[in-house]
C-alpha atoms as a PDB file:
ATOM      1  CA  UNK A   1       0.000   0.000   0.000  1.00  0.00           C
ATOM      2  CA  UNK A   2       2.909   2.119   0.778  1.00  0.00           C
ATOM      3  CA  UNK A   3       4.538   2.325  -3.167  1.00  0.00           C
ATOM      4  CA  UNK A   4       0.882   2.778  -4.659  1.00  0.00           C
ATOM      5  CA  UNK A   5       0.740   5.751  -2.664  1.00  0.00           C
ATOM      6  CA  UNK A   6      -2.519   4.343  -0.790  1.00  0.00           C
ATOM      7  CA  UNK A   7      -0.878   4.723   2.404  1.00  0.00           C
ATOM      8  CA  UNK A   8       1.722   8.066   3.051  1.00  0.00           C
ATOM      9  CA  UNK A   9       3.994   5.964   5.709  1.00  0.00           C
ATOM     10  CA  UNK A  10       4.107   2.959   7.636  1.00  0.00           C
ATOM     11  CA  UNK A  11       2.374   4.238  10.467  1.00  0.00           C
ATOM     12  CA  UNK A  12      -0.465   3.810   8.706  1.00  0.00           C
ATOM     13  CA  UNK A  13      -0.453  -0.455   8.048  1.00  0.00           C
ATOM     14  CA  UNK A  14      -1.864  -1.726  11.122  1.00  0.00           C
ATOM     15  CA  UNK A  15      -0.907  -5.016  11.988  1.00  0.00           C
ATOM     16  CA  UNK A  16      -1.400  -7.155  15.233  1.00  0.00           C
ATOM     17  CA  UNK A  17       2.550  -7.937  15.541  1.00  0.00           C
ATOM     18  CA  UNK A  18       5.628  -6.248  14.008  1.00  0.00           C
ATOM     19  CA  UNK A  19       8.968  -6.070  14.165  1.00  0.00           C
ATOM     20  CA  UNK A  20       9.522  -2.376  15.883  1.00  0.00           C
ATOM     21  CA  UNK A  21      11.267  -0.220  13.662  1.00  0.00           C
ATOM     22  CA  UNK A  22      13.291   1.659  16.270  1.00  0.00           C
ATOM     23  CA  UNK A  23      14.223  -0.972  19.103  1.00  0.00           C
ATOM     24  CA  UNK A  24      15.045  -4.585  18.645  1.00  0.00           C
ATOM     25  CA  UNK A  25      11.806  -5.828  20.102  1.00  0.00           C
ATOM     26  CA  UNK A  26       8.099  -7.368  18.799  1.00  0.00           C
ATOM     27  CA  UNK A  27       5.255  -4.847  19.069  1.00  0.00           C
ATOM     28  CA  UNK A  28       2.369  -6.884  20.243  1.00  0.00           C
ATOM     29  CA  UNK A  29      -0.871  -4.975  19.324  1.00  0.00           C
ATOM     30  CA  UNK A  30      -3.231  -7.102  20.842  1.00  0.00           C
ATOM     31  CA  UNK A  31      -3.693  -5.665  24.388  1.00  0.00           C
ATOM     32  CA  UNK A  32      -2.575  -2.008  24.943  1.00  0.00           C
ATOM     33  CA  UNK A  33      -3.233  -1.327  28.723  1.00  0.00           C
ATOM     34  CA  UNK A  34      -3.017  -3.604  31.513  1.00  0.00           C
ATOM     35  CA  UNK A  35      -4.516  -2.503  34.878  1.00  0.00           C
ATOM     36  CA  UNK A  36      -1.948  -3.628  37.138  1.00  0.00           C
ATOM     37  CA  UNK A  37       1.450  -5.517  37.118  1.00  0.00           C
ATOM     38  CA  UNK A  38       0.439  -9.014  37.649  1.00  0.00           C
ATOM     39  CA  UNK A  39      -1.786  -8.317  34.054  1.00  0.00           C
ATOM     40  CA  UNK A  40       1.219  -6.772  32.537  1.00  0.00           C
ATOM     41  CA  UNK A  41       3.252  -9.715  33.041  1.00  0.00           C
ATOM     42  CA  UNK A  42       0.959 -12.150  32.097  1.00  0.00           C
ATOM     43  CA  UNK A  43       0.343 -10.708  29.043  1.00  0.00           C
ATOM     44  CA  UNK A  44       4.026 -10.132  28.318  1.00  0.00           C
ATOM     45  CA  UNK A  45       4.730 -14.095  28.964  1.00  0.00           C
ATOM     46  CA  UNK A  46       1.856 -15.023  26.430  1.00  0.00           C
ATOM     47  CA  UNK A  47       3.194 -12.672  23.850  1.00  0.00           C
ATOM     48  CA  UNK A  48       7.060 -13.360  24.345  1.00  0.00           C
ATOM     49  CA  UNK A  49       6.792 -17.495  24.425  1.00  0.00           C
ATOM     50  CA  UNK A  50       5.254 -17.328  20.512  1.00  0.00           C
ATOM     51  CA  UNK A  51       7.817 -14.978  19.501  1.00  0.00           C
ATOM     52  CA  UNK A  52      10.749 -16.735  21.013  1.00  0.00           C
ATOM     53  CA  UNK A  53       9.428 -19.973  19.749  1.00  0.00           C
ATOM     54  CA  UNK A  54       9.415 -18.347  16.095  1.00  0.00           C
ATOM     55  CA  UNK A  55      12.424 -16.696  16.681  1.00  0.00           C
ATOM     56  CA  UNK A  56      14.174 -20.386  17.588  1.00  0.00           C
ATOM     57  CA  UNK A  57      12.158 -21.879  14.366  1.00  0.00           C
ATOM     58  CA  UNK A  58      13.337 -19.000  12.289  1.00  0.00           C
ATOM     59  CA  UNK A  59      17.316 -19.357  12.855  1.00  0.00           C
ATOM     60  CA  UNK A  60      16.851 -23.031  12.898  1.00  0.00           C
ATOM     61  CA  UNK A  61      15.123 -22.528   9.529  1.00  0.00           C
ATOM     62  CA  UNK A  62      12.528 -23.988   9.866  1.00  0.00           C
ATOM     63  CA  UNK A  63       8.994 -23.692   8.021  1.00  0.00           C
ATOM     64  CA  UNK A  64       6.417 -21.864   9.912  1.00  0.00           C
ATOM     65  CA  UNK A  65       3.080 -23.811   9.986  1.00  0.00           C
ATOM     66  CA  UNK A  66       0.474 -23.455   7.663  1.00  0.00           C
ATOM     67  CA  UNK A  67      -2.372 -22.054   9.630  1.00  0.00           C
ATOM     68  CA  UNK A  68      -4.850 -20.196   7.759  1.00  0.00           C
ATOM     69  CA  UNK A  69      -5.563 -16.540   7.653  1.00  0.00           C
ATOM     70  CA  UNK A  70      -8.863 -17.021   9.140  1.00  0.00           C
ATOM     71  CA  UNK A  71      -8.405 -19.279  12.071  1.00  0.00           C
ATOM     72  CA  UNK A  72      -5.441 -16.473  13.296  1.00  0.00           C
ATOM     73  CA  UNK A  73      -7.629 -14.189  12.867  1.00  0.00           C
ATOM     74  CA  UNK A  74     -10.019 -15.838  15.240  1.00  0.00           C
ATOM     75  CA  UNK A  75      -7.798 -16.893  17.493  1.00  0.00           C
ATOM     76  CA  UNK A  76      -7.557 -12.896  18.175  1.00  0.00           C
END
């Protein structure tokens, strides 16, 4: 959307996970305010065990699995 001009910047593309473009972490776009720490953390852990997993699969090169669109999109 970006090179057709649809979109002016990335800021615009909203996604559910990306790679941050300024730090070396995982946005996680799921849950944006936690009420207190306990919440915070627990939400952290469930977003950081995917992404390490991935992360491990990744350099080990292997295939993610085919899961469609749909049932992600669900699972939301």
């Amino acid at each position: 959307m970006i090179p057709s001009g649809v979109l002016p910047t990335r800021a615009g593309v909203f996604r559910r996970a990306r790679v941050s473009r300024n730090y070396p972490t995982v946005e996680i776009r799921i849950a944006d305010v936690c009420l207190d720490a306990c919440n915070t953390v627990l939400v952290t852990a469930l977003c950081r065990g995917p992404v390490d997993t991935a992360a491990r699969d990744w350099t080990a090169r292997r295939p993610p699995p085919a899961v469609p669109t749909p049932l992600l999109r669900l699972a939301t």
